[in-house]
N, C-alpha and C. Protein backbone atom coordinates (compact mmCIF):
# COMPACT_ATOMS: atom_id res chain seq x y z
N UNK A 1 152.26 77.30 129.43
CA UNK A 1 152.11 77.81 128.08
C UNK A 1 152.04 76.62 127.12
N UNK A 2 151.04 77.03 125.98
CA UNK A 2 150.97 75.53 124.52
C UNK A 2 152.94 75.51 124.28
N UNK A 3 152.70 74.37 123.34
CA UNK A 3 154.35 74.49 123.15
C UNK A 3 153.70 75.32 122.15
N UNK A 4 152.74 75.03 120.87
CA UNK A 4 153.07 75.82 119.92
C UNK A 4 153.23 77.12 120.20
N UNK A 5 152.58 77.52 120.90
CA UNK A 5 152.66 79.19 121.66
C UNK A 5 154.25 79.25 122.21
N UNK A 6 154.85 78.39 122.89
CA UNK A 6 156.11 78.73 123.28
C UNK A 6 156.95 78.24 121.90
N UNK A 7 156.95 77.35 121.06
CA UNK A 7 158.19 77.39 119.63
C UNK A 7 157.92 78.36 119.05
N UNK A 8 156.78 79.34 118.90
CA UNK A 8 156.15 80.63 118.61
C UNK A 8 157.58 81.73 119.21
N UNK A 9 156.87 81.74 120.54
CA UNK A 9 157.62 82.76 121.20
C UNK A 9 158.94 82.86 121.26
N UNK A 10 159.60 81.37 121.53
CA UNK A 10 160.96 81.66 121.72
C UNK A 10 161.63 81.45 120.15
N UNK A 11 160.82 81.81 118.85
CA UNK A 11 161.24 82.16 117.91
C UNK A 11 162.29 80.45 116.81
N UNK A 12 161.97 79.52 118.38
CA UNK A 12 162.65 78.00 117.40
C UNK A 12 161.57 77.78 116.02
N UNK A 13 160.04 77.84 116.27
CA UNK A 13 159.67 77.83 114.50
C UNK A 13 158.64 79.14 114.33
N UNK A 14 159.26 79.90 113.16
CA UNK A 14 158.32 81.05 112.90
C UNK A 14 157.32 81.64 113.08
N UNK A 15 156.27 80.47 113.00
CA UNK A 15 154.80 80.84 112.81
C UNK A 15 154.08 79.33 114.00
N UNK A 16 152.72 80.04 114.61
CA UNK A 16 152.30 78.97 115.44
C UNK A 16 151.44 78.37 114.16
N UNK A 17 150.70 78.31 113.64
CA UNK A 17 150.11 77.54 112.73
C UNK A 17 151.35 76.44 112.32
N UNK A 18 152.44 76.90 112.18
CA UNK A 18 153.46 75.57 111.55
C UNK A 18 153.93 74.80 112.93
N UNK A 19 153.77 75.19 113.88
CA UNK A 19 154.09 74.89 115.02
C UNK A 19 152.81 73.87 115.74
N UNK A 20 151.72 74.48 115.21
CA UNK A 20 150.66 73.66 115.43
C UNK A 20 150.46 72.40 114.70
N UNK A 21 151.18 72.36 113.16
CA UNK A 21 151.08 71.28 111.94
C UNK A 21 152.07 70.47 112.41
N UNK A 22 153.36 70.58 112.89
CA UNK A 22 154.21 69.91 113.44
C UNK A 22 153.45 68.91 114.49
N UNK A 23 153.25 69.48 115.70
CA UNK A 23 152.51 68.23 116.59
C UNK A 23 151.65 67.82 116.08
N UNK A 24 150.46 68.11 114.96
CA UNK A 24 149.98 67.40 114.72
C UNK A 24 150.21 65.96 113.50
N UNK A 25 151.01 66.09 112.83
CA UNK A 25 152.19 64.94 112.64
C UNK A 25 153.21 64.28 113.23
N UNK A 26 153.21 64.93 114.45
CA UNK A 26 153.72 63.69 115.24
C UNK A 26 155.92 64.20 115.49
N UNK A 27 155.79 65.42 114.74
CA UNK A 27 156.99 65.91 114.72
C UNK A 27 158.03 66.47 115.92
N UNK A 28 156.90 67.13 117.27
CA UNK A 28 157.25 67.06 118.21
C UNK A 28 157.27 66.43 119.23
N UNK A 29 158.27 66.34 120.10
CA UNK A 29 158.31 64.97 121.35
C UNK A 29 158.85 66.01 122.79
N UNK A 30 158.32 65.81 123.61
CA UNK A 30 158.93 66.29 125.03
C UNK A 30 158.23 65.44 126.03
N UNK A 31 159.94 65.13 126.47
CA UNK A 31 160.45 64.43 127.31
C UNK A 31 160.00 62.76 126.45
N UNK A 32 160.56 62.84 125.26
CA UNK A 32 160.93 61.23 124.58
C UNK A 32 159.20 61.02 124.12
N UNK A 33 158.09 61.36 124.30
CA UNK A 33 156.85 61.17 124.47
C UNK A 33 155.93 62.67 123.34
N UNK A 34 155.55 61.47 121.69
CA UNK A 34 154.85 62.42 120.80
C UNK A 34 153.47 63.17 122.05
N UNK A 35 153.56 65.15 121.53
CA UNK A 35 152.93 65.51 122.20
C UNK A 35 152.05 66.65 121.26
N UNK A 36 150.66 66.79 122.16
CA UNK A 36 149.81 67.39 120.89
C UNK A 36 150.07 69.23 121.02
N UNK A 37 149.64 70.09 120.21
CA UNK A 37 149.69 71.18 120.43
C UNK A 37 149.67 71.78 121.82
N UNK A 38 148.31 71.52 122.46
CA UNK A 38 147.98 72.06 123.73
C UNK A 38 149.19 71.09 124.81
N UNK A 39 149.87 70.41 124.57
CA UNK A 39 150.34 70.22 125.58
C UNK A 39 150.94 71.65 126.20
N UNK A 40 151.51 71.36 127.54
CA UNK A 40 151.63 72.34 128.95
C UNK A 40 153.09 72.46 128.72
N UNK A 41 153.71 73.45 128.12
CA UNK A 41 155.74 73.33 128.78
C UNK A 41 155.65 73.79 129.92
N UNK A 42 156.50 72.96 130.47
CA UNK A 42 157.14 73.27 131.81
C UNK A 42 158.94 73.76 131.88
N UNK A 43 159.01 74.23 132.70
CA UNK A 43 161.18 73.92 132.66
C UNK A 43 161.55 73.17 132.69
N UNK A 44 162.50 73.02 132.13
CA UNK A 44 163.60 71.79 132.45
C UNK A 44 162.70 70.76 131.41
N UNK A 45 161.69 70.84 130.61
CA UNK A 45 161.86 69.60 129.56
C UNK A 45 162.50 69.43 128.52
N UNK A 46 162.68 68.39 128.18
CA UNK A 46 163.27 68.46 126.73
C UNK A 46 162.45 68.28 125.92
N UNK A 47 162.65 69.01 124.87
CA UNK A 47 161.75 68.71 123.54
C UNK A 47 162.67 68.49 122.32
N UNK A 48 162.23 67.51 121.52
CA UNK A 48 162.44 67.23 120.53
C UNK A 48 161.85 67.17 119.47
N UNK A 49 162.65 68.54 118.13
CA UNK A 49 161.58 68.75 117.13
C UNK A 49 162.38 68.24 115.74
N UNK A 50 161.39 67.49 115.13
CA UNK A 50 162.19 67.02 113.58
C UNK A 50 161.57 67.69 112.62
N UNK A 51 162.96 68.62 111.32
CA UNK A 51 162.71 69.42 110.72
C UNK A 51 163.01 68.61 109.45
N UNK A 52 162.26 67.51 108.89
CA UNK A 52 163.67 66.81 107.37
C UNK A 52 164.10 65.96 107.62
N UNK A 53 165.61 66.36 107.38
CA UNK A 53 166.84 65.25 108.35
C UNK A 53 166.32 65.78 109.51
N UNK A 54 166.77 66.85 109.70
CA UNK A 54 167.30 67.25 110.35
C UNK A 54 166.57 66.92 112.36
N UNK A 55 167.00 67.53 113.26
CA UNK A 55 166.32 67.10 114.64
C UNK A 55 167.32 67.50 115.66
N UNK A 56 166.43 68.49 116.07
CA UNK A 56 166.83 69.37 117.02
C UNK A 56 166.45 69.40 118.49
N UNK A 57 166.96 69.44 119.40
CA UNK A 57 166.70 68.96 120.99
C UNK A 57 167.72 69.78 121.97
N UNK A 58 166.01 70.39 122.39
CA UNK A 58 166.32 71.22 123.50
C UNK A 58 166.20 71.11 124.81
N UNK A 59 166.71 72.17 125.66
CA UNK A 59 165.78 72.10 127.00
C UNK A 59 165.33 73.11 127.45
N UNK A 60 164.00 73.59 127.49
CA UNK A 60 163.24 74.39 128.27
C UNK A 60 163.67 75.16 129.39
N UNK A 61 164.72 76.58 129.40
CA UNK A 61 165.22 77.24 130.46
C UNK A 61 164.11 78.23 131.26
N UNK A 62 163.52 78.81 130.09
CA UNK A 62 162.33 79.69 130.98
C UNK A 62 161.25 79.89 129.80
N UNK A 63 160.45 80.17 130.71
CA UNK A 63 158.67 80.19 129.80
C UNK A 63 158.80 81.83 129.89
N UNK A 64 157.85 82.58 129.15
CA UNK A 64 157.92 83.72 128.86
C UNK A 64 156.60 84.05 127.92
N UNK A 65 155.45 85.25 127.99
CA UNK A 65 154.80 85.04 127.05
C UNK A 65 155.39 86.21 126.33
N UNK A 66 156.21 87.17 126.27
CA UNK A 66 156.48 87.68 125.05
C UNK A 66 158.29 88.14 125.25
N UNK A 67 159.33 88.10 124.29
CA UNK A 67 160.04 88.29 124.39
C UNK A 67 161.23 88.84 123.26
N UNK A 68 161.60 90.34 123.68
CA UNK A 68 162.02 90.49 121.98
C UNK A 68 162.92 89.47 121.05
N UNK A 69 163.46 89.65 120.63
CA UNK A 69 163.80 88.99 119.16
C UNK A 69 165.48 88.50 119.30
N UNK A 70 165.90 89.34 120.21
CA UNK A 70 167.71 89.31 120.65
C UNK A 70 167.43 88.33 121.74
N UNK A 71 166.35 88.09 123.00
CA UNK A 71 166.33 87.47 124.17
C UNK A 71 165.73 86.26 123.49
N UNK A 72 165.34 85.65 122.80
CA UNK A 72 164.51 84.32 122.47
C UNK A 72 165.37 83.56 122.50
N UNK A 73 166.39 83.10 122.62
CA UNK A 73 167.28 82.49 122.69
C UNK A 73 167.75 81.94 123.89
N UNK A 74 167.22 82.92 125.04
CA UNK A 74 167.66 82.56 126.21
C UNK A 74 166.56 81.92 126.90
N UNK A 75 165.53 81.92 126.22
CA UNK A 75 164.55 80.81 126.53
C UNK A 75 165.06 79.48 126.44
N UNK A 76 165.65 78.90 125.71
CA UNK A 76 166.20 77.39 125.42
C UNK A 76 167.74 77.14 125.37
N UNK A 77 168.27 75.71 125.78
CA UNK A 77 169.93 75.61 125.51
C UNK A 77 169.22 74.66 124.63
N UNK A 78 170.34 74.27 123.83
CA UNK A 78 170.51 73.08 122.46
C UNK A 78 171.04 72.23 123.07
N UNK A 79 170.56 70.88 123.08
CA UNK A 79 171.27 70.07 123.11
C UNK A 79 172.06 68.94 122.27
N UNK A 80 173.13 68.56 122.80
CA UNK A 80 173.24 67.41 121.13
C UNK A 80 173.87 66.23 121.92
């Protein structure tokens, strides 16, 4: 799956268009390495997304193409 399609789905950023503007500034990283929209998630990567300050880093538990709104969460752990 795109990531933007998966930060889409598992509900970490709202909308894929902002999800798409993100990699294309350079805002997302998985596995330490800036990556473009179409990149491929796999499990078990980490991604790292900067919101501001702020910067948030996850890891990829399961891919999913649709998932309600209570389960999106169990797509990803946080890491810190």
């Amino acid at each position: 799956m795109r990531i933007d399609k998966y930060l889409k789905v598992s509900r970490i950023i709202k909308r894929r268009t902002i999800a798409n503007e993100a990699c294309d500034q350079g805002r997302i990283l998985a596995n330490g390495k800036v990556v473009k929209a179409s990149y491929d998630v796999k499990e078990n990567d980490i991604l790292e997304i900067k919101m501001g300050e702020k910067v948030i880093k996850i890891q990829v538990l399961s891919i999913a193409e649709h998932v309600m709104k209570n389960d999106a969460s169990s797509l990803y752990k946080v890491i810190n």
